[in-house]
C-alpha atoms as a PDB file:
ATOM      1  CA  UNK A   1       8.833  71.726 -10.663  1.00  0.00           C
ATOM      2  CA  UNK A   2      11.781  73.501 -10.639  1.00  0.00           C
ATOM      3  CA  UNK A   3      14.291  73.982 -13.514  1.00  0.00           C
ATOM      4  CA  UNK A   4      17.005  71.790 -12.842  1.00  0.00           C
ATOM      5  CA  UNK A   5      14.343  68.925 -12.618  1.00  0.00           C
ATOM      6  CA  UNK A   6      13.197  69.745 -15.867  1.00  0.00           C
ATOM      7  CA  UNK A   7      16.407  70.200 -17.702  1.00  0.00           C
ATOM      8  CA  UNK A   8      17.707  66.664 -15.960  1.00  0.00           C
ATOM      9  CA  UNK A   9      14.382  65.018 -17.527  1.00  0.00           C
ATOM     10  CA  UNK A  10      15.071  65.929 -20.784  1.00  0.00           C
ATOM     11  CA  UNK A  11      18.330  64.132 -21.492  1.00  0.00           C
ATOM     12  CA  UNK A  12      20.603  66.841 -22.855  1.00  0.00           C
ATOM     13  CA  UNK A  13      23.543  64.100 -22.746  1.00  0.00           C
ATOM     14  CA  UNK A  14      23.356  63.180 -26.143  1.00  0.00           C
ATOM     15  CA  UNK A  15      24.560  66.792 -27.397  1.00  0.00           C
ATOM     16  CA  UNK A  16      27.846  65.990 -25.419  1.00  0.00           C
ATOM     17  CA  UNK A  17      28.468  63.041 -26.821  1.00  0.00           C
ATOM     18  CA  UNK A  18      27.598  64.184 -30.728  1.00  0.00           C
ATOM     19  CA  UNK A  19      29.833  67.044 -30.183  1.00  0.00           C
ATOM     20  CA  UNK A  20      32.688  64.918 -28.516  1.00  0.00           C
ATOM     21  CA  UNK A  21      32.290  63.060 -31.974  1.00  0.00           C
ATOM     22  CA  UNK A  22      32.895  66.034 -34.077  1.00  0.00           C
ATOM     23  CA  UNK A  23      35.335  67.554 -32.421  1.00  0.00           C
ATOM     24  CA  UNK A  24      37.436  64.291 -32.549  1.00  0.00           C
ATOM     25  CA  UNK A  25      36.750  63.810 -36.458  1.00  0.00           C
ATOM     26  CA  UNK A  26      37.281  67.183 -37.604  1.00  0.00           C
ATOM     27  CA  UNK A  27      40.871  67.332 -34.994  1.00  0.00           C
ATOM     28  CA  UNK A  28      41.454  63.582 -36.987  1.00  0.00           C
ATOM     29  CA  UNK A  29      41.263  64.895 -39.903  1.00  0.00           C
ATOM     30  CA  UNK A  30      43.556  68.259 -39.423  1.00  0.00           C
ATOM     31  CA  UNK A  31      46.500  65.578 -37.883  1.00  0.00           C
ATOM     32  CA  UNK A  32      46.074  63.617 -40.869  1.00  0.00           C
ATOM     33  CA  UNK A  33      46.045  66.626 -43.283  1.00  0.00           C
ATOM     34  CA  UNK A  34      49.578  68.195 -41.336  1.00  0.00           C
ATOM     35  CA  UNK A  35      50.839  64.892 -41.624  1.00  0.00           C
ATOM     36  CA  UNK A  36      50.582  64.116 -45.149  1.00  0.00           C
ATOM     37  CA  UNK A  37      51.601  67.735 -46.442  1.00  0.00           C
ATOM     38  CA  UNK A  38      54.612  68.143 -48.737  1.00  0.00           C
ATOM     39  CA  UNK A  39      57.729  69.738 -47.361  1.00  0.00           C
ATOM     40  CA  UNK A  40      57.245  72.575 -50.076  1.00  0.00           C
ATOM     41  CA  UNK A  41      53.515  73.210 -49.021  1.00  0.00           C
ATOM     42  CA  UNK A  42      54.660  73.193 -45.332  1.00  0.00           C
ATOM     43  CA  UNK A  43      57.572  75.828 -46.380  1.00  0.00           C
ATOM     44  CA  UNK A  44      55.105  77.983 -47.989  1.00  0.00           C
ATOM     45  CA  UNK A  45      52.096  77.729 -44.963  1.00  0.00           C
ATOM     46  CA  UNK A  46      54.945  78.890 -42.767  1.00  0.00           C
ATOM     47  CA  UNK A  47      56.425  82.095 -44.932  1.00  0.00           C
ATOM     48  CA  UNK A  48      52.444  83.551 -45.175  1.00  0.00           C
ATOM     49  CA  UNK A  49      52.361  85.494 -41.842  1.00  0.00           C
ATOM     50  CA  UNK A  50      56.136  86.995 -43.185  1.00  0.00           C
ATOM     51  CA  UNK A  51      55.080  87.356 -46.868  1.00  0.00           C
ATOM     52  CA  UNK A  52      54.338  90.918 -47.859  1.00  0.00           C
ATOM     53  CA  UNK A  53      52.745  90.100 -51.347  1.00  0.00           C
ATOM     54  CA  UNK A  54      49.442  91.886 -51.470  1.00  0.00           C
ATOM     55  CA  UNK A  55      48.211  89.105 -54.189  1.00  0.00           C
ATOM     56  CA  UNK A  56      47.601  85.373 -52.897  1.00  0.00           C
ATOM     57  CA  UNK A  57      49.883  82.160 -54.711  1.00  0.00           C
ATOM     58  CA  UNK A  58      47.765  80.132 -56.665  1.00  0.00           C
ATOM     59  CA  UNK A  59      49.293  76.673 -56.741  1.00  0.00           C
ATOM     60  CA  UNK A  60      47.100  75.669 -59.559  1.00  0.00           C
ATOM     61  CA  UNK A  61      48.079  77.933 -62.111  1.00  0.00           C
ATOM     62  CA  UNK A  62      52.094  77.558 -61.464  1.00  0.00           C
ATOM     63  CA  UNK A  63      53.611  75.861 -64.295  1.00  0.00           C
ATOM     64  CA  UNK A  64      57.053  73.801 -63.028  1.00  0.00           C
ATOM     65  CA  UNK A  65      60.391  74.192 -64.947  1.00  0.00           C
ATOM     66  CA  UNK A  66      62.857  71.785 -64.332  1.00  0.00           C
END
């Protein structure tokens, strides 16, 4: 028996199509998650590779004034 008859037999398929599944859900999700960001949130993603703070926003401990 060589290899490639034993791999064939063992119906490897299904990993393709779980991982066709995932890929699709988790690239789903990251549309839906760009789509419904804030203007504000989007501003601020794109300034990180400029910003030269050495300590990270945190957006739960601002306090708005306004």
């Amino acid at each position: 028996m060589r290899l490639s008859d034993l791999m064939s037999s063992m119906g490897l398929d299904a990993y393709a199509t779980v991982s066709l599944v995932i890929f699709l859900v988790v690239f789903a999700s990251v549309v839906v998650r760009v789509l419904m960001m804030s203007r504000r949130d989007a501003r601020d993603a794109a300034q990180l590779p400029l910003d030269d703070s050495t300590t990270p926003r945190q957006p739960w401990k601002e306090t708005r004034h306004g």
